[in-house]
Protein backbone atom coordinates (compact mmCIF):
# COMPACT_ATOMS: atom_id res chain seq x y z
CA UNK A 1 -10.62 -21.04 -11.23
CA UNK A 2 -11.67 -17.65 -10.36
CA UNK A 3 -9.81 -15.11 -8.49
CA UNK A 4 -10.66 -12.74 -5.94
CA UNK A 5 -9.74 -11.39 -2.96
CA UNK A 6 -6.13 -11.67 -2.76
CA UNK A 7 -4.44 -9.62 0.10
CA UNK A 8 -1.43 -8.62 1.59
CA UNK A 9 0.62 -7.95 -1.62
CA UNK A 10 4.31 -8.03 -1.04
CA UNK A 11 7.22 -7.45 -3.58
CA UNK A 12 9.79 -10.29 -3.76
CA UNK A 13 11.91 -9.86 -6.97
CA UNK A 14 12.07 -7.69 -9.95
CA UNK A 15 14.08 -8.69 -13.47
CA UNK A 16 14.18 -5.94 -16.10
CA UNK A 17 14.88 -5.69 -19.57
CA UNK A 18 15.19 -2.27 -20.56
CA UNK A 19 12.52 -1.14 -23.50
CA UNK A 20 10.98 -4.38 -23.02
CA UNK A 21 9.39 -5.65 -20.10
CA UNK A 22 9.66 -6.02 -16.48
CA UNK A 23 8.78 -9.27 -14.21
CA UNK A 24 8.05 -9.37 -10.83
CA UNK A 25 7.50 -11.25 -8.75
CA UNK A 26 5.40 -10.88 -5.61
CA UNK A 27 3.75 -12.72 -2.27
CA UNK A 28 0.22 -12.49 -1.49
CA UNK A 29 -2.37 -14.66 0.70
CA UNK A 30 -4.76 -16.11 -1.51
CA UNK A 31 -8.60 -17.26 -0.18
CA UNK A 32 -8.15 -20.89 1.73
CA UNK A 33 -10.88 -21.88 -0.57
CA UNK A 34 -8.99 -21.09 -3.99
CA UNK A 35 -5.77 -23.01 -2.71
CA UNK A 36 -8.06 -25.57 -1.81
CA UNK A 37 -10.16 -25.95 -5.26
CA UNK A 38 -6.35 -25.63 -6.91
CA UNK A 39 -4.36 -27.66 -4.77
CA UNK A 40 -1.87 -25.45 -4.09
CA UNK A 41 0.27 -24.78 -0.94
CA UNK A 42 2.44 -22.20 -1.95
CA UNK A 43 1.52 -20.25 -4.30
CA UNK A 44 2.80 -16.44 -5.43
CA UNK A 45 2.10 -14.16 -8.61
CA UNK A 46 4.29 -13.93 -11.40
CA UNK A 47 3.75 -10.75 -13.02
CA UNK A 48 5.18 -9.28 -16.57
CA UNK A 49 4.47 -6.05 -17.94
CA UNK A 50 5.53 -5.00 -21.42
CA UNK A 51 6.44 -1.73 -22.48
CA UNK A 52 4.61 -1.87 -25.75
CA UNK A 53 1.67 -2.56 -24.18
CA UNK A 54 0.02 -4.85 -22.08
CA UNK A 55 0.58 -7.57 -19.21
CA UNK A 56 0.70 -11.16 -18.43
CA UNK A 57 -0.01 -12.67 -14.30
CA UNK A 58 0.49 -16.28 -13.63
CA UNK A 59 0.18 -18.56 -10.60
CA UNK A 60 3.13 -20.23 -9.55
CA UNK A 61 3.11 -23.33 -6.95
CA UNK A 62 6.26 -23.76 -5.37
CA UNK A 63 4.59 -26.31 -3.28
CA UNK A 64 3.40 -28.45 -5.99
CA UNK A 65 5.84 -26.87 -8.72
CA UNK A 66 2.80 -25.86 -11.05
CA UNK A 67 2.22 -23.10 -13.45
CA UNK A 68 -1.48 -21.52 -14.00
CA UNK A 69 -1.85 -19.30 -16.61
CA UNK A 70 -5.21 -17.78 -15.83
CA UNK A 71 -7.14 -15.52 -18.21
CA UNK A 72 -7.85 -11.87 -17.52
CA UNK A 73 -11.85 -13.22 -17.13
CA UNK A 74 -10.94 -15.90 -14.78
CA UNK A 75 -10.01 -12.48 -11.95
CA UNK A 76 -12.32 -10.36 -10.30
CA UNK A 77 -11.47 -6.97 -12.24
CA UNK A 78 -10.87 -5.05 -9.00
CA UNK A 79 -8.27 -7.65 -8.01
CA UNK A 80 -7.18 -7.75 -11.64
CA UNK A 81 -6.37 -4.06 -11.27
CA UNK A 82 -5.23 -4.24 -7.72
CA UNK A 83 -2.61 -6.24 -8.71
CA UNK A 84 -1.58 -4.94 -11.96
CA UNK A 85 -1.17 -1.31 -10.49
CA UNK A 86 0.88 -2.38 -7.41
CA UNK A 87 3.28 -4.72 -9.73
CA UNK A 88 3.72 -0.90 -11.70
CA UNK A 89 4.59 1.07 -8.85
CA UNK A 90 7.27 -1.67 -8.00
CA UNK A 91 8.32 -1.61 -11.58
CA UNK A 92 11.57 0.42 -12.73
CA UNK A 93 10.25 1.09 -16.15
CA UNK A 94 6.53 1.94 -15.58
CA UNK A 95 6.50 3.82 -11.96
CA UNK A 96 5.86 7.12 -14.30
CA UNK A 97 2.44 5.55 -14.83
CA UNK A 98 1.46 5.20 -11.44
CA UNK A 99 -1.35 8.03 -10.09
């Protein structure tokens, strides 16, 4: 599985816990060749960034109810960044990082 090329990013739903991280969650259109190679039919990123430091993106299939848990190698580091700085600027905790 390697990710690239996602478009269209579009916040969904945010859960905060104050001083220690916030998850979002948020729509995008994904290559038809990636939801093809993964089976998936509907899938949308799961995003949690911690205030200490750090962040975690999974794949979530609510068509096939499946969890991926890719690696930070397994994106394209553009799209890796792409994503990671829009999920901030939605955030309520880390929208002071945002350039």
């Amino acid at each position: 599985m390697f990710i690239n090329d996602i478009k269209n990013l579009e916040f969904f739903s945010h859960l905060s816990l104050k001083y220690v991280e916030d998850r979002l969650l948020i729509n995008a259109v994904f290559p038809k060749e990636f939801l093809v190679e993964n089976n998936m039919t509907e899938p949308f990123l799961y995003v949690t960034l911690y205030v200490r430091g750090g962040e975690r993106i999974k794949i979530i299939d609510e068509g096939t109810a499946k969890i991926y848990s890719p690696s930070r190698n397994q994106f394209d580091q553009h799209t890796y960044k792409q994503i990671i700085q829009f999920a901030m600027e939605h955030s309520k905790q880390f929208t002071h990082l945002v350039e």
